[in-house]
N, C-alpha and C. Protein backbone atom coordinates (compact mmCIF):
# COMPACT_ATOMS: atom_id res chain seq x y z
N UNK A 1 7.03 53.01 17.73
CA UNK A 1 6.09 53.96 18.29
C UNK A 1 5.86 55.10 17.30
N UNK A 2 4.66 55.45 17.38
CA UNK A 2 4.31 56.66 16.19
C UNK A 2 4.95 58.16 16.71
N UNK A 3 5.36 58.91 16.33
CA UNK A 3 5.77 60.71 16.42
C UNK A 3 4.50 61.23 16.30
N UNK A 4 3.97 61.92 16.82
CA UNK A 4 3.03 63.10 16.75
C UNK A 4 3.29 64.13 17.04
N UNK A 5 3.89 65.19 15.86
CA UNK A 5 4.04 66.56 15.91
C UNK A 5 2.60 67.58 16.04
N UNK A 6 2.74 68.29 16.98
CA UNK A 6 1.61 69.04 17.22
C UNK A 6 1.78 70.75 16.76
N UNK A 7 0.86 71.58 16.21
CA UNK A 7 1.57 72.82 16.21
C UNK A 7 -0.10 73.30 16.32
N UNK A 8 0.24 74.67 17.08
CA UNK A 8 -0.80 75.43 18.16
C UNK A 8 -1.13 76.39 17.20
N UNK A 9 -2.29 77.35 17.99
CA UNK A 9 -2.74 77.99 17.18
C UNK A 9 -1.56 79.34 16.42
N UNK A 10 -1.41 80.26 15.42
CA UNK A 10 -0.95 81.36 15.29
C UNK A 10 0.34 80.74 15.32
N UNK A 11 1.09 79.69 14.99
CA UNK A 11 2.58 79.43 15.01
C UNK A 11 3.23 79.53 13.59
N UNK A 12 2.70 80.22 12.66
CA UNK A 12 3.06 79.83 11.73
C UNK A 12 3.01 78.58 10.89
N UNK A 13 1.48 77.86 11.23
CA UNK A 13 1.81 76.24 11.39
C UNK A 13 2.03 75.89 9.80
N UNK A 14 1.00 76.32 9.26
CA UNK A 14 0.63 75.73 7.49
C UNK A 14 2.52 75.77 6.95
N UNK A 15 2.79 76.99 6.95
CA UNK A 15 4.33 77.14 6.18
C UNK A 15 5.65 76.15 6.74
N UNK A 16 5.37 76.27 8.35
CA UNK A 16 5.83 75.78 9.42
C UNK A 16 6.13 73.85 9.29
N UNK A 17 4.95 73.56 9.20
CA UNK A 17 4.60 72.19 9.11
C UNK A 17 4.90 71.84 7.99
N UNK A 18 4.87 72.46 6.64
CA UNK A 18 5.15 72.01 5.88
C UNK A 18 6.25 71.61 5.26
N UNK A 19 6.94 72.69 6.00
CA UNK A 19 8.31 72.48 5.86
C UNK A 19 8.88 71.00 6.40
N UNK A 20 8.43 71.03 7.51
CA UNK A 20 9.28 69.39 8.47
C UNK A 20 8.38 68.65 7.62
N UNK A 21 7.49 68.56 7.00
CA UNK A 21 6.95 67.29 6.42
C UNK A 21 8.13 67.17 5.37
N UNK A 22 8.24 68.02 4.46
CA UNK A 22 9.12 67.63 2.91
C UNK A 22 10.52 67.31 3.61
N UNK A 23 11.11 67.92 4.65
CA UNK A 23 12.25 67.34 5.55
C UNK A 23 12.23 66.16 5.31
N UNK A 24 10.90 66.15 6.34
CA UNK A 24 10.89 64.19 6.78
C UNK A 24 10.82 63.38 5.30
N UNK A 25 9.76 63.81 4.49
CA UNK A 25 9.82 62.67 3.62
C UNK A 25 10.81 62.89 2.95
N UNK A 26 11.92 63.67 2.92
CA UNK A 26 13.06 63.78 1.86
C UNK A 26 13.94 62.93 2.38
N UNK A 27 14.22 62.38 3.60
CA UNK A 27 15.23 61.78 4.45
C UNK A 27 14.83 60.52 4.67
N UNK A 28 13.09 60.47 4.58
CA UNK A 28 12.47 59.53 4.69
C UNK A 28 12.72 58.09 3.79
N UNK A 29 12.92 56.69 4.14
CA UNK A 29 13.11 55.85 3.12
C UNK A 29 12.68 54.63 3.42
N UNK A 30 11.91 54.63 4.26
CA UNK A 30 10.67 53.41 4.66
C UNK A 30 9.41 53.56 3.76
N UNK A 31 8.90 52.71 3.95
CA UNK A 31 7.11 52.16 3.49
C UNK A 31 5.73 53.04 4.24
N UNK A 32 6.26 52.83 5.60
CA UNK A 32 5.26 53.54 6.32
C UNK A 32 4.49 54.29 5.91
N UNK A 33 3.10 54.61 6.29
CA UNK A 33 2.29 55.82 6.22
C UNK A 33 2.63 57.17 6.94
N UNK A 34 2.49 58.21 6.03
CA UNK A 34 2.80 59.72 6.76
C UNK A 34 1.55 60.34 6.96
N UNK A 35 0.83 60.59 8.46
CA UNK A 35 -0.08 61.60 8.11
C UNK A 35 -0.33 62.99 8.91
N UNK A 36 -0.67 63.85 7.67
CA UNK A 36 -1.25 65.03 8.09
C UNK A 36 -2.65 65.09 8.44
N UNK A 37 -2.82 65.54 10.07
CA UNK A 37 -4.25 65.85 10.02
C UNK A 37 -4.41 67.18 10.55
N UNK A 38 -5.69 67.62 9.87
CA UNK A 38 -5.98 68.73 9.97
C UNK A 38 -7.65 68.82 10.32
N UNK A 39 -8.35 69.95 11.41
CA UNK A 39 -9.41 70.28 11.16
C UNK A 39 -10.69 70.53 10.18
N UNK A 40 -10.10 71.19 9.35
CA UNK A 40 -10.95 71.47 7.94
C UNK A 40 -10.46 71.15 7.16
N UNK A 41 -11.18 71.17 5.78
CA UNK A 41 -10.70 70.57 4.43
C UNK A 41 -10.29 71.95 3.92
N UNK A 42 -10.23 73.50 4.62
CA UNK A 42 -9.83 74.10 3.72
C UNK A 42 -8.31 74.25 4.27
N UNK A 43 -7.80 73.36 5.40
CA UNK A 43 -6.70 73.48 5.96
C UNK A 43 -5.98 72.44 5.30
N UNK A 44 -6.60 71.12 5.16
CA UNK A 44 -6.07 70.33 4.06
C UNK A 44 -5.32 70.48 2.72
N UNK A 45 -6.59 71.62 2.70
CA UNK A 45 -6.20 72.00 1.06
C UNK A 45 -5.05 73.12 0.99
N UNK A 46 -5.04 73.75 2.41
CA UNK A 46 -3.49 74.72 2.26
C UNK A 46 -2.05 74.38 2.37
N UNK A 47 -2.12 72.88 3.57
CA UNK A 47 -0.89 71.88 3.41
C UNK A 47 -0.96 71.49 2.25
N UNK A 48 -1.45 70.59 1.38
CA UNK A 48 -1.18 70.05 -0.10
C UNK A 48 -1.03 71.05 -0.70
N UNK A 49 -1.40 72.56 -0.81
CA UNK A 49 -0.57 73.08 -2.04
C UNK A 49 1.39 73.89 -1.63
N UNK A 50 0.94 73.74 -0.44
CA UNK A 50 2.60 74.20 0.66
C UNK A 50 3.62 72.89 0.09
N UNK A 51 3.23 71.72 0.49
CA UNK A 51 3.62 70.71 -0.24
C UNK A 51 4.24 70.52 -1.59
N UNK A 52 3.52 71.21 -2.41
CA UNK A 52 2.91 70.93 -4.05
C UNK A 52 4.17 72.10 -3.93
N UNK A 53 4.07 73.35 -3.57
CA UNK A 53 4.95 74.43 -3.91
C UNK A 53 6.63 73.79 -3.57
N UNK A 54 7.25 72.95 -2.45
CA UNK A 54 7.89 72.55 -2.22
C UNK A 54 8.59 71.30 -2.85
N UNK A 55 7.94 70.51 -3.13
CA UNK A 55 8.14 69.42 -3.87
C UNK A 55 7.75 68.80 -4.71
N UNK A 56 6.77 69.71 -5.42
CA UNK A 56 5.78 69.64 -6.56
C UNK A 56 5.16 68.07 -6.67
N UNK A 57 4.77 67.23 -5.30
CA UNK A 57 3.78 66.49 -5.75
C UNK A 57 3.40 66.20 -3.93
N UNK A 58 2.34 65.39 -4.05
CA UNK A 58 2.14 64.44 -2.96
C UNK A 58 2.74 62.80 -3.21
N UNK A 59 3.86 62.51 -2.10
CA UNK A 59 4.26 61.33 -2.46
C UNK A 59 2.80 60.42 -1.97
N UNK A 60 3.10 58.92 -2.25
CA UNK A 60 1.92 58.08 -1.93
C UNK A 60 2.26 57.82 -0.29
N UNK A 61 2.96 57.88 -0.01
CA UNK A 61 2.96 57.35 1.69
C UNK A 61 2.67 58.59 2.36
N UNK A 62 2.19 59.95 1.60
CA UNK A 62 1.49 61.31 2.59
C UNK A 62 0.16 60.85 2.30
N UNK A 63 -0.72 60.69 3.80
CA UNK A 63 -1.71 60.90 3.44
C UNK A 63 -2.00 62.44 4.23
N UNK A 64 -2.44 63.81 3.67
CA UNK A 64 -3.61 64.65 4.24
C UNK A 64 -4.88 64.95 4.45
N UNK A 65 -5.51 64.87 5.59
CA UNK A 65 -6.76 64.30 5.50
C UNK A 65 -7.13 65.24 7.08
N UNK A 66 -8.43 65.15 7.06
CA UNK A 66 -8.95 65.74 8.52
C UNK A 66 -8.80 64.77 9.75
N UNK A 67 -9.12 65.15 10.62
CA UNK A 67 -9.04 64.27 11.87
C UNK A 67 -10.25 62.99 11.47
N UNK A 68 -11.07 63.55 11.24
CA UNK A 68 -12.72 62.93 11.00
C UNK A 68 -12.22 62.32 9.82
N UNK A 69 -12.09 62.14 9.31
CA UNK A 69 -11.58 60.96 7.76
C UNK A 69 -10.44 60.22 8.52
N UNK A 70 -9.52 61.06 9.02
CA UNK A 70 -8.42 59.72 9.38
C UNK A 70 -8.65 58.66 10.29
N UNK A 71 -9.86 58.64 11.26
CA UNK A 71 -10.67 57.98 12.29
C UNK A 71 -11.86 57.23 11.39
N UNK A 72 -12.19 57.45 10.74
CA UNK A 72 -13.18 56.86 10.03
C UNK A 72 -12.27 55.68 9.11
N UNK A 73 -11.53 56.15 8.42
CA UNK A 73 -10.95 55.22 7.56
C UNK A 73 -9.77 54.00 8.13
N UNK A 74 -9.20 55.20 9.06
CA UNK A 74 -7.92 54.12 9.56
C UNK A 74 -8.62 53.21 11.61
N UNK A 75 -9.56 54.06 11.66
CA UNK A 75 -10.38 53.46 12.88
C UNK A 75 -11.55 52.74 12.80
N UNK A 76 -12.73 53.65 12.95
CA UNK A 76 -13.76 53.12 12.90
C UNK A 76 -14.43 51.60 12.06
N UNK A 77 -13.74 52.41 10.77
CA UNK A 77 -14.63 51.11 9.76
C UNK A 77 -13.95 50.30 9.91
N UNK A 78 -12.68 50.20 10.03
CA UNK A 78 -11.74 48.64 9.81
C UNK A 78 -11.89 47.97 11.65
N UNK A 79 -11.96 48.79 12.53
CA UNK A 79 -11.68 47.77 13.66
C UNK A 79 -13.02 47.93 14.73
N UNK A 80 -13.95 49.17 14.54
CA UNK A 80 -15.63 48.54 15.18
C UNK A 80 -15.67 47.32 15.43
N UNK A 81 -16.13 46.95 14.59
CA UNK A 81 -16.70 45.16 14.63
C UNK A 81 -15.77 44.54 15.50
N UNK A 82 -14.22 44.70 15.25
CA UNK A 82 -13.54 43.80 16.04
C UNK A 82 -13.40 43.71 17.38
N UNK A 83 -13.69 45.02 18.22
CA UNK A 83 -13.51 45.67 19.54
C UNK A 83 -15.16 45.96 19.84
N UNK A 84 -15.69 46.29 19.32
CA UNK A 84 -17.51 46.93 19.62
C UNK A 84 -18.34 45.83 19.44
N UNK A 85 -18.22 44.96 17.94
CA UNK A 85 -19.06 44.59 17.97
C UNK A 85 -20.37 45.02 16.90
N UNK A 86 -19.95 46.14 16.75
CA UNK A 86 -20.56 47.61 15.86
C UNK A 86 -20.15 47.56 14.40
N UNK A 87 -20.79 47.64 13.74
CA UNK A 87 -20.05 47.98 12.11
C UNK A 87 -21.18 48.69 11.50
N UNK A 88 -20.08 49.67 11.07
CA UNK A 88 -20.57 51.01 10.42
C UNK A 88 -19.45 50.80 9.06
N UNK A 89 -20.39 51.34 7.95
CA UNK A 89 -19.96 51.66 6.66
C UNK A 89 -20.31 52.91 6.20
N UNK A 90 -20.61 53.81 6.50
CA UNK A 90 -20.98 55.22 6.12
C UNK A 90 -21.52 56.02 7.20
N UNK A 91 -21.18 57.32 6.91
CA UNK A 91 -21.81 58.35 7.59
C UNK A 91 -22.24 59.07 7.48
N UNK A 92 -23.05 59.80 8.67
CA UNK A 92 -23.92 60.76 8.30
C UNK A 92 -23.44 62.01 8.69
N UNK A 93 -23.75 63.44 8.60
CA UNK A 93 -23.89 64.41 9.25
C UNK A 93 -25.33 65.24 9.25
N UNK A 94 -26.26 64.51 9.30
CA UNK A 94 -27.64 65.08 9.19
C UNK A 94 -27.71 66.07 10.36
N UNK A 95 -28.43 67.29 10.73
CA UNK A 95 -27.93 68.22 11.48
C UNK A 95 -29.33 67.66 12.63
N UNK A 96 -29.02 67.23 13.80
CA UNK A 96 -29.90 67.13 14.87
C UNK A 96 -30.32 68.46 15.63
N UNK A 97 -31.48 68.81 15.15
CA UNK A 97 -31.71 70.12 16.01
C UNK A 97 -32.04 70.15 17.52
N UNK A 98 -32.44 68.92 17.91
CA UNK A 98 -33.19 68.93 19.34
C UNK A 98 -32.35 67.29 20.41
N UNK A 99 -31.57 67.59 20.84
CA UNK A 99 -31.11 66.83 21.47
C UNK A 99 -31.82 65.74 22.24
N UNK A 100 -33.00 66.30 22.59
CA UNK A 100 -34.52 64.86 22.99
C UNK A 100 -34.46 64.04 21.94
N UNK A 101 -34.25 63.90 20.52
CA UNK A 101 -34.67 62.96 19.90
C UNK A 101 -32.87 62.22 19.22
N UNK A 102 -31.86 63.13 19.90
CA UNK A 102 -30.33 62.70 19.67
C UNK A 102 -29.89 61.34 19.74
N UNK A 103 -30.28 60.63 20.55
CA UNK A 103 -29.82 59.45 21.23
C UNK A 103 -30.67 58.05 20.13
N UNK A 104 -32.06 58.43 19.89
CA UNK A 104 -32.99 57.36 19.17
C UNK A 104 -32.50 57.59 17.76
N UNK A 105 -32.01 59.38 17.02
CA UNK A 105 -31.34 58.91 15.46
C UNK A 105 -30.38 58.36 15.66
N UNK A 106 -29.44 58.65 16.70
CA UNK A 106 -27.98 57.80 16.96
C UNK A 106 -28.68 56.52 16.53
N UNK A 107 -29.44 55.54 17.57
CA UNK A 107 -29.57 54.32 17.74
C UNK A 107 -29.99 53.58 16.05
N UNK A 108 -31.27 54.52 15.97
CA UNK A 108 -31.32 54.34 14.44
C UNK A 108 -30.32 54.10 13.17
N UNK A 109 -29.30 55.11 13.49
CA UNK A 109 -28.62 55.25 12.02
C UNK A 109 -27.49 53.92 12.55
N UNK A 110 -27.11 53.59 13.51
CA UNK A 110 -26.62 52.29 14.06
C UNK A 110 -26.91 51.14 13.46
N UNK A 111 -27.94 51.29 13.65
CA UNK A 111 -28.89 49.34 13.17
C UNK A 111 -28.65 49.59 11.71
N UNK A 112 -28.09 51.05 10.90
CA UNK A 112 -28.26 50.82 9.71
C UNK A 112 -26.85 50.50 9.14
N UNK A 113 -25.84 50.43 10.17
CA UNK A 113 -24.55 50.99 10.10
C UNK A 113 -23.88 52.16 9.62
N UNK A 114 -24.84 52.67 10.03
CA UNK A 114 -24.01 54.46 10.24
C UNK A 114 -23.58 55.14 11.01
N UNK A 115 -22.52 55.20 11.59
CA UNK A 115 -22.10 56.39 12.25
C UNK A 115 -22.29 57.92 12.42
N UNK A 116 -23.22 58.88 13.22
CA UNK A 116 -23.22 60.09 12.97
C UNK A 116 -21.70 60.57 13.28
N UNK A 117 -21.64 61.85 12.28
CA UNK A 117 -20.28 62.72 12.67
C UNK A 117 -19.96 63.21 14.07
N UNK A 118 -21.19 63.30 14.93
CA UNK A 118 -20.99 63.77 16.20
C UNK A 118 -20.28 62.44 17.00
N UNK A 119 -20.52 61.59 16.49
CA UNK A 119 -19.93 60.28 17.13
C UNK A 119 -18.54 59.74 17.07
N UNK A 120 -18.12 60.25 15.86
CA UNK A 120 -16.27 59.77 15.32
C UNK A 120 -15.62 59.71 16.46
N UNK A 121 -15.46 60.75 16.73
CA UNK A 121 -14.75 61.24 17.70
C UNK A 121 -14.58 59.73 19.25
N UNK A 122 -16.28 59.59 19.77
CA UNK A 122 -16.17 59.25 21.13
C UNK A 122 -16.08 57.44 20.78
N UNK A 123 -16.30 57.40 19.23
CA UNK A 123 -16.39 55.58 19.23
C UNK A 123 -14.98 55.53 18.63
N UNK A 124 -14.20 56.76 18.24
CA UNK A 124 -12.85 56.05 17.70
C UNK A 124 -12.08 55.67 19.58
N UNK A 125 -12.42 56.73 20.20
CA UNK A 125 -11.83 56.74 21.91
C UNK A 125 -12.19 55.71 22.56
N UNK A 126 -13.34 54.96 22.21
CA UNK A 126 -13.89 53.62 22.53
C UNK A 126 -13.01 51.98 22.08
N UNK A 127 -12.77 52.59 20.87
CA UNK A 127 -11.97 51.52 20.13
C UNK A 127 -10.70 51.05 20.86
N UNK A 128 -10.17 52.32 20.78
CA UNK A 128 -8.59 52.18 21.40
C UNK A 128 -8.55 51.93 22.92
N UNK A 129 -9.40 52.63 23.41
CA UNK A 129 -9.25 53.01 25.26
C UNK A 129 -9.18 51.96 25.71
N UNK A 130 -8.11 51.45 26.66
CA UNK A 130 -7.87 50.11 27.43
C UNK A 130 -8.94 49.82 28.57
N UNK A 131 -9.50 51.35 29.11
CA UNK A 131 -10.47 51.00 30.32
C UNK A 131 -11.56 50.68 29.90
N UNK A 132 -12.23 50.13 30.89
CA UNK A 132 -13.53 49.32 30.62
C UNK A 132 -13.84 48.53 30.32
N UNK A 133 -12.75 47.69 29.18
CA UNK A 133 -12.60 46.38 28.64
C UNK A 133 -12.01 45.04 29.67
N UNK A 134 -12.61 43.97 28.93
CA UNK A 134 -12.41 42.62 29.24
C UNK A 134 -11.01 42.32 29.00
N UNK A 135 -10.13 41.63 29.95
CA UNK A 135 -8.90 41.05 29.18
C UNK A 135 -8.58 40.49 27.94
N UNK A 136 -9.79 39.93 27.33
CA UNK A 136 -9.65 39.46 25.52
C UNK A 136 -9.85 40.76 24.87
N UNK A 137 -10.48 41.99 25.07
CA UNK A 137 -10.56 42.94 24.70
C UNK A 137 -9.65 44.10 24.70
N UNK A 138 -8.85 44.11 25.50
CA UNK A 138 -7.65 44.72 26.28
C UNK A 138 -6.45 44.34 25.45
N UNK A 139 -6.50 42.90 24.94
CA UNK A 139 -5.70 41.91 24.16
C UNK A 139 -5.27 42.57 22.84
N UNK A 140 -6.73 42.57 22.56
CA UNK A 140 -7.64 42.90 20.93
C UNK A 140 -6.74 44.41 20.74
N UNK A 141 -7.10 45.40 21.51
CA UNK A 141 -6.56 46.69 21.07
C UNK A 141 -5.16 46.68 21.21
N UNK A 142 -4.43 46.00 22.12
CA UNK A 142 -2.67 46.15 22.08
C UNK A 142 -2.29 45.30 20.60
N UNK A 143 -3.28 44.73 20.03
CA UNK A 143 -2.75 44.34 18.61
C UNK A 143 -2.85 45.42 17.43
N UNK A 144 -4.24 46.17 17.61
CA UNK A 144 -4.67 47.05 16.88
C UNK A 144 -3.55 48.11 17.05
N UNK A 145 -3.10 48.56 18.20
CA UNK A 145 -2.12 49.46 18.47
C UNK A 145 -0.95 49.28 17.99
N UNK A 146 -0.56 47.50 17.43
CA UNK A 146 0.97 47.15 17.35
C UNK A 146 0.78 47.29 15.70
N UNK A 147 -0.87 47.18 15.22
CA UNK A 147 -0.50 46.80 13.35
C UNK A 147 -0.57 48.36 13.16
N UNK A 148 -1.33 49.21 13.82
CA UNK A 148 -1.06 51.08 13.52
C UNK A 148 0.47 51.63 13.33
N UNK A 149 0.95 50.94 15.06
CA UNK A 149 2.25 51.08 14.89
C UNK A 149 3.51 50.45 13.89
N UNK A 150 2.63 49.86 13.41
CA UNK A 150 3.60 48.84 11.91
C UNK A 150 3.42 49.61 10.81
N UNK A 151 2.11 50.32 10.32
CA UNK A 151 1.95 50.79 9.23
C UNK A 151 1.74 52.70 9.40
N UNK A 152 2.27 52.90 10.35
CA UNK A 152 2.05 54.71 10.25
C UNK A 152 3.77 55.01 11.22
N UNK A 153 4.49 55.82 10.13
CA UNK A 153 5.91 56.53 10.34
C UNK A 153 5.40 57.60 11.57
N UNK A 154 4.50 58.46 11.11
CA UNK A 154 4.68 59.86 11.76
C UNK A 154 3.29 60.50 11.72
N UNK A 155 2.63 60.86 12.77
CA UNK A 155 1.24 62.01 12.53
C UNK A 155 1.64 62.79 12.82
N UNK A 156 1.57 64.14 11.77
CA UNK A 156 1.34 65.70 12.16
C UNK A 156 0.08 65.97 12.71
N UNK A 157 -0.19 66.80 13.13
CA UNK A 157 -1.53 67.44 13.87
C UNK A 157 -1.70 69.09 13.31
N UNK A 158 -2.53 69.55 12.61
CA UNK A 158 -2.75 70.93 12.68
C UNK A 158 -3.87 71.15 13.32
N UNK A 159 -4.05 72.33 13.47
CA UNK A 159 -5.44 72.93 14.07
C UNK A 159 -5.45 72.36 15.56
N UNK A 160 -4.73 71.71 16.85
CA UNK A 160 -4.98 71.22 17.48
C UNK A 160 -6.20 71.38 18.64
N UNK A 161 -5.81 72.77 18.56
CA UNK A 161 -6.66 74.02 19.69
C UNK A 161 -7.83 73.67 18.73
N UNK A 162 -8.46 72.99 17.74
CA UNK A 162 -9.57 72.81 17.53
C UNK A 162 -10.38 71.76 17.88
N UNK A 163 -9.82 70.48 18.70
CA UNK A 163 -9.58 69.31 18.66
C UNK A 163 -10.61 68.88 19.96
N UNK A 164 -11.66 68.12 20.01
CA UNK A 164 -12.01 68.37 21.62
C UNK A 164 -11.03 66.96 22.31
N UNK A 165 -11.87 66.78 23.48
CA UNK A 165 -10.82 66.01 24.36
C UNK A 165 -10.90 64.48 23.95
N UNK A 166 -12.08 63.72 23.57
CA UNK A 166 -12.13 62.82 23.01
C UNK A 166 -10.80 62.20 21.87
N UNK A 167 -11.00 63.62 21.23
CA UNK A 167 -10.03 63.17 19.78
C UNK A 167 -8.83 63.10 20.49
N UNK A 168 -8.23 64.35 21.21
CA UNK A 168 -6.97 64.13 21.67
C UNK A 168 -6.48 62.71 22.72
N UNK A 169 -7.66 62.64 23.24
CA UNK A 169 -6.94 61.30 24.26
C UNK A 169 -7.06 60.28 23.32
N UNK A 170 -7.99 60.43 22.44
CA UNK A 170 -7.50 59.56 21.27
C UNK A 170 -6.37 59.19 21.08
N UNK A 171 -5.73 59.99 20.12
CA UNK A 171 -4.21 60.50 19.69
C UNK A 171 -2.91 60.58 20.77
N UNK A 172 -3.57 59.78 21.76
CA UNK A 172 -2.56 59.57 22.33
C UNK A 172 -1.97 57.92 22.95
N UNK A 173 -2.47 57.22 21.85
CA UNK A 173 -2.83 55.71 21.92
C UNK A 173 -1.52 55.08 21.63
C-alpha cells in the first residue's frame, strides 16, 4: 500500500518535508518510486533545492513534480485508453473565457487527443473511481491500483489546502 504524507498550510512544510524525505530516502533501500507533489512549480523548485542543500543531489527514485504532471504522466496518458477508452497525448491550457463554448473546446481538443488542464484533475478521478463501472472495468482499475502499488514507495503531498476535491479523492486510491 502507498504512504501519503500530507502537510497543511503554514506548517513549516518546505523545510519540514524535506527533511522526512532525505530521512526516508537515507534508510530507504528498495527500487520503488518516491514522490513529491506539489501545487506550483515554484514549490517544486523550493523542495529540490531543500533537498539539494541536504543531500546535495536528487536521487533517481525522487520524483518532484506538481499534482498536474504526476496525473498526467503516471495516470492519464498511460491508463485512459485502458479504462475510458480515451487517449490523450498532450495538453492544453488554452484559457476558456466563456463557459457556453467550454464543453464543445473540451470535445474538440478530445478527438485530437488532448486533454484540457481543467480536466486532469476529474479524468484522473474517472480512471481510478470504482463507481460507475462495469465488473471488467472494476477488474481493470484493481490492477492499475496493484501495478501503482508495485512501483511507488511513498507520496508526499505539499500545498494540500490547494488541492480541490477531485484531486484529493483521487489520492486516495
Amino acid at each position: 500500500m502507498i504512504e501519503i504524507q500530507i502537510a497543511g498550510a503554514g506548517a513549516g512544510k518546505t523545510f519540514g518535508l524535506a527533511d522526512k524525505i532525505t530521512n526516508h530516502i537515507n534508510n530507504y533501500k528498495g527500487h520503488k518510486k518516491i514522490f513529491v507533489l506539489t501545487y506550483t512549480n515554484s514549490a517544486t523548485t523550493k523542495i529540490q533545492q531543500e533537498i539539494i542543500k541536504k543531500i546535495r543531489n536528487i536521487p533517481s527514485i525522487l520524483h518532484i513534480q506538481t499534482v498536474h504532471s504526476f496525473l498526467l504522466n503516471e495516470i492519464v496518458y498511460p491508463y485512459s485508453s485502458y479504462i475510458l477508452d480515451d487517449v490523450y497525448n498532450n495538453i492544453s491550457i488554452m484559457k476558456i473565457s466563456t463557459s457556453r463554448f467550454k464543453n464543445l473546446i473540451f470535445k474538440e481538443l478530445k478527438k485530437n487527443k488532448i486533454i484540457h488542464a481543467d480536466n486532469v484533475y476529474r479524468i484522473s478521478k474517472k480512471i481510478i473511481d470504482k463507481k460507475n463501472h462495469t465488473k471488467l472495468k472494476k477488474e481493470k482499475i484493481r490492477k492499475i491500483i496493484s501495478i501503482l502499488s508495485d512501483c511507488f514507495e511513498k507520496i508526499y503531498i505539499d500545498e494540500v489546502q490547494d488541492l480541490n476535491m477531485d484531486a484529493l479523492s483521487f489520492l486516495k486510491f
